[in-house]
N, C-alpha and C. Protein backbone atom coordinates (compact mmCIF):
# COMPACT_ATOMS: atom_id res chain seq x y z
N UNK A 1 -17.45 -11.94 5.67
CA UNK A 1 -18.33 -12.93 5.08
C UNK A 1 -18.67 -12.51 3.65
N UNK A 2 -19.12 -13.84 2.83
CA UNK A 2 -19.59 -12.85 1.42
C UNK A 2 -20.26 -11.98 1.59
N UNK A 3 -21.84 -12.46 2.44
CA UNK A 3 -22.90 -11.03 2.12
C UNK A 3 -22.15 -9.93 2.39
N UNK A 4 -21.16 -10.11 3.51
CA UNK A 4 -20.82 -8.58 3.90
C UNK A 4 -20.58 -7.60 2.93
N UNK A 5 -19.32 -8.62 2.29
CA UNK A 5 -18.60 -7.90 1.03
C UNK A 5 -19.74 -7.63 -0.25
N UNK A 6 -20.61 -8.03 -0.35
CA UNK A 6 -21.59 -7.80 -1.63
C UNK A 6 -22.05 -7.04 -1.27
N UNK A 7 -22.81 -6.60 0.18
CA UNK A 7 -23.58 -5.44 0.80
C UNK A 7 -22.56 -4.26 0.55
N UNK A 8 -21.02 -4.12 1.06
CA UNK A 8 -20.05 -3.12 0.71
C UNK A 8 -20.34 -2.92 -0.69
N UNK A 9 -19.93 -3.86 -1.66
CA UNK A 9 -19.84 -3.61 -3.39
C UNK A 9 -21.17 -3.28 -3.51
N UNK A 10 -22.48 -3.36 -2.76
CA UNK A 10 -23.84 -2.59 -3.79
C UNK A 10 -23.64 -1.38 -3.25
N UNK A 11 -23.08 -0.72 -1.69
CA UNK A 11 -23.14 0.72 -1.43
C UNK A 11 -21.85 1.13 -2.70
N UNK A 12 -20.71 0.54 -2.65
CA UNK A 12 -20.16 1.28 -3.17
C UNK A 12 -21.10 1.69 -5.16
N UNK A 13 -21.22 0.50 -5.55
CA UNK A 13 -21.58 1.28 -6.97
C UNK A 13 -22.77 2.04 -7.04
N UNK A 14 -24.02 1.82 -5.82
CA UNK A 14 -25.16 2.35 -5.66
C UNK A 14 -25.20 3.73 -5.18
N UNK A 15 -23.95 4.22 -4.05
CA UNK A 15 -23.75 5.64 -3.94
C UNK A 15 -23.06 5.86 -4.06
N UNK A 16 -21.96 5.53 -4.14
CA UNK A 16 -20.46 6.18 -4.47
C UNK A 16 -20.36 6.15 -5.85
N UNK A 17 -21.23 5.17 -6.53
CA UNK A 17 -20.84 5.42 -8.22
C UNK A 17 -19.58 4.60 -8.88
N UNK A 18 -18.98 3.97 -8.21
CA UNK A 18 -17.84 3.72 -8.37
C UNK A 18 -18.04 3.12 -10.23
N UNK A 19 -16.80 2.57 -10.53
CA UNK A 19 -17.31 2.02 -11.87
C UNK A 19 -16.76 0.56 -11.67
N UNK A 20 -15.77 0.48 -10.82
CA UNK A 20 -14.89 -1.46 -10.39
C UNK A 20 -14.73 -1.53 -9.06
N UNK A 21 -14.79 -2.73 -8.69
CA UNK A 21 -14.00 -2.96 -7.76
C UNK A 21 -13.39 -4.34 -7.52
N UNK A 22 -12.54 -4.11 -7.22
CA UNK A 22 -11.48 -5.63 -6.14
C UNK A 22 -11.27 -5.68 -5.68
N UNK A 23 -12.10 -7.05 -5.02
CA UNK A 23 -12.02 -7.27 -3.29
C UNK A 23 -10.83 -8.27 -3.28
N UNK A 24 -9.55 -8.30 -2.80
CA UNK A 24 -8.62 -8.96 -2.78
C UNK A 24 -7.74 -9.27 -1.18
N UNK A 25 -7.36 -10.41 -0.94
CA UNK A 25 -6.99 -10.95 0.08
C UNK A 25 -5.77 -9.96 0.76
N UNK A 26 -5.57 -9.82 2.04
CA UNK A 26 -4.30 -9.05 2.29
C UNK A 26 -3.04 -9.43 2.20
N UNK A 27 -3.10 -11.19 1.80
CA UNK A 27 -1.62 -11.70 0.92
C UNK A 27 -1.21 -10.95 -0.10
N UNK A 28 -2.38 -11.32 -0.91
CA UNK A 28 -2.15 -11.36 -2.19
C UNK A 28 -1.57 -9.81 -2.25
N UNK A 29 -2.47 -9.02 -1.93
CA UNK A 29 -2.29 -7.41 -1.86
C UNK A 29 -0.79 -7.19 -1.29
N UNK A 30 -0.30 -7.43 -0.60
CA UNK A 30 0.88 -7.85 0.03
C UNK A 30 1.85 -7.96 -0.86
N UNK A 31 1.69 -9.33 -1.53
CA UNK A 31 2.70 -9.16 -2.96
C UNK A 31 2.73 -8.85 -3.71
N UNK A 32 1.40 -8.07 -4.95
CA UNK A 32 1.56 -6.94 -5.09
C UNK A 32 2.20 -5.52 -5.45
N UNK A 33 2.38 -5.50 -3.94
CA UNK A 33 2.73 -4.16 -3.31
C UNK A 33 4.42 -4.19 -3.58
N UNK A 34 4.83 -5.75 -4.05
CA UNK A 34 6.32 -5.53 -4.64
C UNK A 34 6.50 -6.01 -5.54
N UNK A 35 5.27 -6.15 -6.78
CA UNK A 35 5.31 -6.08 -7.84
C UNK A 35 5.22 -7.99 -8.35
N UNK A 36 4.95 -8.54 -6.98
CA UNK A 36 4.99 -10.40 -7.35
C UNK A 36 3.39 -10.51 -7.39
N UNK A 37 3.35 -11.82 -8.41
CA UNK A 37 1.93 -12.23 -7.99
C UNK A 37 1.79 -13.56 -7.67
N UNK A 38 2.99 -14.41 -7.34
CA UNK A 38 3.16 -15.43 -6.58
C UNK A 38 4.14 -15.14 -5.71
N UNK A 39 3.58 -15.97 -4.42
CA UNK A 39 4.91 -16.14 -3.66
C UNK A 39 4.60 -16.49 -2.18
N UNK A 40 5.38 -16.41 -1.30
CA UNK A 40 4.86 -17.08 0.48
C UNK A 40 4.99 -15.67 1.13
N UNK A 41 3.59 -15.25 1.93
CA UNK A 41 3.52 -14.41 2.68
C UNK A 41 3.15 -14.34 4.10
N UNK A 42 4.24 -13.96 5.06
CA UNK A 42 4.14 -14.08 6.06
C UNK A 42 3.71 -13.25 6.81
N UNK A 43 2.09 -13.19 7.37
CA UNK A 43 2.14 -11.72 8.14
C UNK A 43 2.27 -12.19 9.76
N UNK A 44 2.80 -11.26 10.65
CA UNK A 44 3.22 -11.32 11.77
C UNK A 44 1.91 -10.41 12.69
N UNK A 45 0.89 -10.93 13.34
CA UNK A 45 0.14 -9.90 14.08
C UNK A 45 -0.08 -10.04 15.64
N UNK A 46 -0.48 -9.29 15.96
CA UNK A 46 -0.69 -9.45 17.50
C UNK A 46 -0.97 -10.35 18.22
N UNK A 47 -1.67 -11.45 17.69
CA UNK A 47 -1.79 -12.34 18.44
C UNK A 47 -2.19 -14.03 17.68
N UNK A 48 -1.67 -13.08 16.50
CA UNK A 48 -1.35 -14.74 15.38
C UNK A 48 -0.53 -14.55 14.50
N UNK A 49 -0.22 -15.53 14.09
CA UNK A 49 0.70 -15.14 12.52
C UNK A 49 -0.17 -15.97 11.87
N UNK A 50 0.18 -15.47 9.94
CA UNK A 50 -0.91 -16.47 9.33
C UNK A 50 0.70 -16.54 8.46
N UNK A 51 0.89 -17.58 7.36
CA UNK A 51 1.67 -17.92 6.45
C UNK A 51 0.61 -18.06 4.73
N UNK A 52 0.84 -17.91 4.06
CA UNK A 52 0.02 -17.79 3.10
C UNK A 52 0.19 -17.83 1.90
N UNK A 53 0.31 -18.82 0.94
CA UNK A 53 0.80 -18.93 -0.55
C UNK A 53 -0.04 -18.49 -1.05
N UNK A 54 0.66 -17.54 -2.12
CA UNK A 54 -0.22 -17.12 -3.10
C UNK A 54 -0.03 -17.85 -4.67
N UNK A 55 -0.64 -18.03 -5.51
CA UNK A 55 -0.23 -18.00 -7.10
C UNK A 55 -0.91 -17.41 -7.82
N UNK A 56 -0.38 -16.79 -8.60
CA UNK A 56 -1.00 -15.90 -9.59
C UNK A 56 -2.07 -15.32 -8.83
N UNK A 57 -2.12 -14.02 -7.57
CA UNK A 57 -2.72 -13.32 -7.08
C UNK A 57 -4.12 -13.95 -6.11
N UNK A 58 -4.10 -15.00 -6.29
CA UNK A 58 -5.07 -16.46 -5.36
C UNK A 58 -4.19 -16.89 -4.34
N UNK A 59 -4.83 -16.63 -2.99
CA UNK A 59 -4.21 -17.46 -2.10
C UNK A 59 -4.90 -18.89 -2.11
N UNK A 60 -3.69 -19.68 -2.10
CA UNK A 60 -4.03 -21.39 -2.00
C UNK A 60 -4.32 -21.79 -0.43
N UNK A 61 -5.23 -21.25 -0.45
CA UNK A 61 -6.16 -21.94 1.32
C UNK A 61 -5.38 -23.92 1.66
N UNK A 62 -5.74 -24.42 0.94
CA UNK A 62 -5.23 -25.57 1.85
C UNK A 62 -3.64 -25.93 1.96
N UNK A 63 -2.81 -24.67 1.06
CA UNK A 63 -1.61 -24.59 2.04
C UNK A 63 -1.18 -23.94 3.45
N UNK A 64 -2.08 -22.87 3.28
CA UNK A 64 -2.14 -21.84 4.11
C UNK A 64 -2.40 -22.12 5.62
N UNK A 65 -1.33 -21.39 6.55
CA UNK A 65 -1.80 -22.06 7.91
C UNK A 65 -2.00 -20.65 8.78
N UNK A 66 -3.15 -20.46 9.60
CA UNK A 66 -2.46 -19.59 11.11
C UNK A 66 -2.07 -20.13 12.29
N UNK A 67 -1.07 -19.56 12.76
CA UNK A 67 -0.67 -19.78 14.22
C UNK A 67 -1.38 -18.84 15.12
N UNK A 68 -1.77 -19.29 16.16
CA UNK A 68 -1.66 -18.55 17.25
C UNK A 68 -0.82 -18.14 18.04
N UNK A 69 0.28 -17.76 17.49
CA UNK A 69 1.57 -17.01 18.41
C UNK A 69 1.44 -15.81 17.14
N UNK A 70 1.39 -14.50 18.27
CA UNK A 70 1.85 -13.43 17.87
C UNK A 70 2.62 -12.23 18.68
N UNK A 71 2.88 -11.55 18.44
CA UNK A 71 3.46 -10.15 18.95
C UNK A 71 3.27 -10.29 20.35
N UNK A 72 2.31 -10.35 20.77
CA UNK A 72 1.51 -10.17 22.35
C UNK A 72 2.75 -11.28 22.73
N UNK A 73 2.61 -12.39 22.44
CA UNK A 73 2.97 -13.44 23.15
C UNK A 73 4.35 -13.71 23.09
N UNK A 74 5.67 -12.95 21.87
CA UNK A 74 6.93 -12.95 22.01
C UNK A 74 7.12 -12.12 23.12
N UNK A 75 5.88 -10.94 23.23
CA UNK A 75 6.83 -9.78 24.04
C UNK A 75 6.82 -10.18 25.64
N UNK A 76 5.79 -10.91 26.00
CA UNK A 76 5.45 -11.38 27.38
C UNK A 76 6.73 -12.46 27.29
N UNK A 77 7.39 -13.23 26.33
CA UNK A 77 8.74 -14.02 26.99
C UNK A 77 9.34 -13.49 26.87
N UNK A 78 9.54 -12.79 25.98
CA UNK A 78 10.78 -11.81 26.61
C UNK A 78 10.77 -10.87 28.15
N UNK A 79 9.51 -10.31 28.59
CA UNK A 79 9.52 -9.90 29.89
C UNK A 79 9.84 -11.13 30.90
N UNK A 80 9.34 -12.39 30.56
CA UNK A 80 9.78 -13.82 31.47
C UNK A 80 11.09 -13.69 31.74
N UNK A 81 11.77 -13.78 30.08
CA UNK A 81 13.34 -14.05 30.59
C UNK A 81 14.44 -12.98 30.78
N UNK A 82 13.15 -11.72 30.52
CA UNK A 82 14.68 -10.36 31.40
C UNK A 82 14.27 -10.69 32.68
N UNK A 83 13.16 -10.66 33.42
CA UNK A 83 12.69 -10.74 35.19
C UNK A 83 13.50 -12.26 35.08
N UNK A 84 13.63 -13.46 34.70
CA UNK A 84 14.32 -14.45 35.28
C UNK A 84 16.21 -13.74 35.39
N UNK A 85 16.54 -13.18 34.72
CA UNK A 85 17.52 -12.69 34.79
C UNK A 85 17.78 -11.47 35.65
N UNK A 86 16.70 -11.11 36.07
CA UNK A 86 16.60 -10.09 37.14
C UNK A 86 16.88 -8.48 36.73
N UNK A 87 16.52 -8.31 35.67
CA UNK A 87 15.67 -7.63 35.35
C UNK A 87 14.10 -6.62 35.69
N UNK A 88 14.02 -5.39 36.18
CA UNK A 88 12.38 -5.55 36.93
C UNK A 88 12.63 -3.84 36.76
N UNK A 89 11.26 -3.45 36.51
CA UNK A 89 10.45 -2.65 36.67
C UNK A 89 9.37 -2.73 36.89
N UNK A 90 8.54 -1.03 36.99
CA UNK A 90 7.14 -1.51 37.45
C UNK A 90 6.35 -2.11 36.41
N UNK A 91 5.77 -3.22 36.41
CA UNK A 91 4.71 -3.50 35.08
C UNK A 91 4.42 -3.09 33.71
N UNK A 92 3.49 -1.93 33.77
CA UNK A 92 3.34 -1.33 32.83
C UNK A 92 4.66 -0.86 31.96
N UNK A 93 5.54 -0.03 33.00
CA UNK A 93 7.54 0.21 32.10
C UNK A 93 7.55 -0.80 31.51
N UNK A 94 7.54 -1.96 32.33
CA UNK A 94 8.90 -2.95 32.03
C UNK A 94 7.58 -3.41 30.62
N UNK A 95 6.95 -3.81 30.40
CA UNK A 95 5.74 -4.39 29.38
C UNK A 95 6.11 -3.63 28.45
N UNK A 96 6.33 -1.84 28.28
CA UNK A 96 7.17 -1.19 27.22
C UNK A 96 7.99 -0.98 26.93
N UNK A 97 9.22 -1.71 27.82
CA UNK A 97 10.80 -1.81 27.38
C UNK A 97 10.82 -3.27 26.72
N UNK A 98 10.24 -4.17 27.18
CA UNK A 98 10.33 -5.26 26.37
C UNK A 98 9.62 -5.40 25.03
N UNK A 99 8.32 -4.69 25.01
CA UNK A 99 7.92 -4.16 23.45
C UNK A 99 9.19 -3.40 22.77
N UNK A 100 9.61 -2.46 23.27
CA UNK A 100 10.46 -1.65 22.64
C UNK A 100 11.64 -2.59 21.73
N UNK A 101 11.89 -3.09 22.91
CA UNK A 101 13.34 -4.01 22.60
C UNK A 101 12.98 -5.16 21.09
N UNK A 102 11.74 -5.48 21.84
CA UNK A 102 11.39 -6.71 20.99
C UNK A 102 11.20 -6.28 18.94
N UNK A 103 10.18 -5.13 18.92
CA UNK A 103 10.25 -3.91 17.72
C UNK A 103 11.63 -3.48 17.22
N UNK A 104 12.40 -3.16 17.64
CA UNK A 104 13.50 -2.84 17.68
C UNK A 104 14.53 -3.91 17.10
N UNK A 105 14.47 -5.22 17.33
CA UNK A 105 15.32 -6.02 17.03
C UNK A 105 14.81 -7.53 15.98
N UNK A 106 13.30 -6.55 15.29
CA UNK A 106 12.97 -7.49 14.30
C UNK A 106 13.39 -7.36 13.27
């Protein structure tokens, strides 16, 4: 939330001293990190993906979408369709061979 982030930025210059700071989106930071400051960033997480345009280091919110499909939810179909194929271990294994597989072949 803002206050949050303003409450962070008064500890930081109030005890840490700092002399700047920038609070910046994890897109934007994202591109960045390979030297763009526009461009479409896709992050992939556990249990959403978000898609996210940036320009000139601003993400453009009303392009920007999240899904609710993430990680969690490829790796559980993939356990669907190795057990439909007959496929099986005990639970917990088989839940980390299909993570494995799934990591493995992104």
């Amino acid at each position: 939330s803002r206050q949050g982030r303003e409450e962070i930025v008064d500890i930081l210059f109030s005890m840490f001293r700092v002399k700047a700071v920038s609070i910046r989106s994890q897109s934007a930071l994202s591109l960045f990190a390979y030297g763009l400051a526009s461009g479409l960033n896709v992050d992939f997480g556990e249990t959403s993906t978000s898609i996210a345009v940036v320009y000139e280091g601003e993400v453009v919110h009303p392009l920007s979408k999240r899904f609710p499909l993430g990680g969690q939810q490829i790796t559980d179909n993939l356990c669907k369709l190795l057990k439909e194929k007959g496929y099986n271990l005990p639970t917990d294994e088989f839940y980390g061979v299909c993570r494995s597989i799934k990591e493995s072949t992104a």
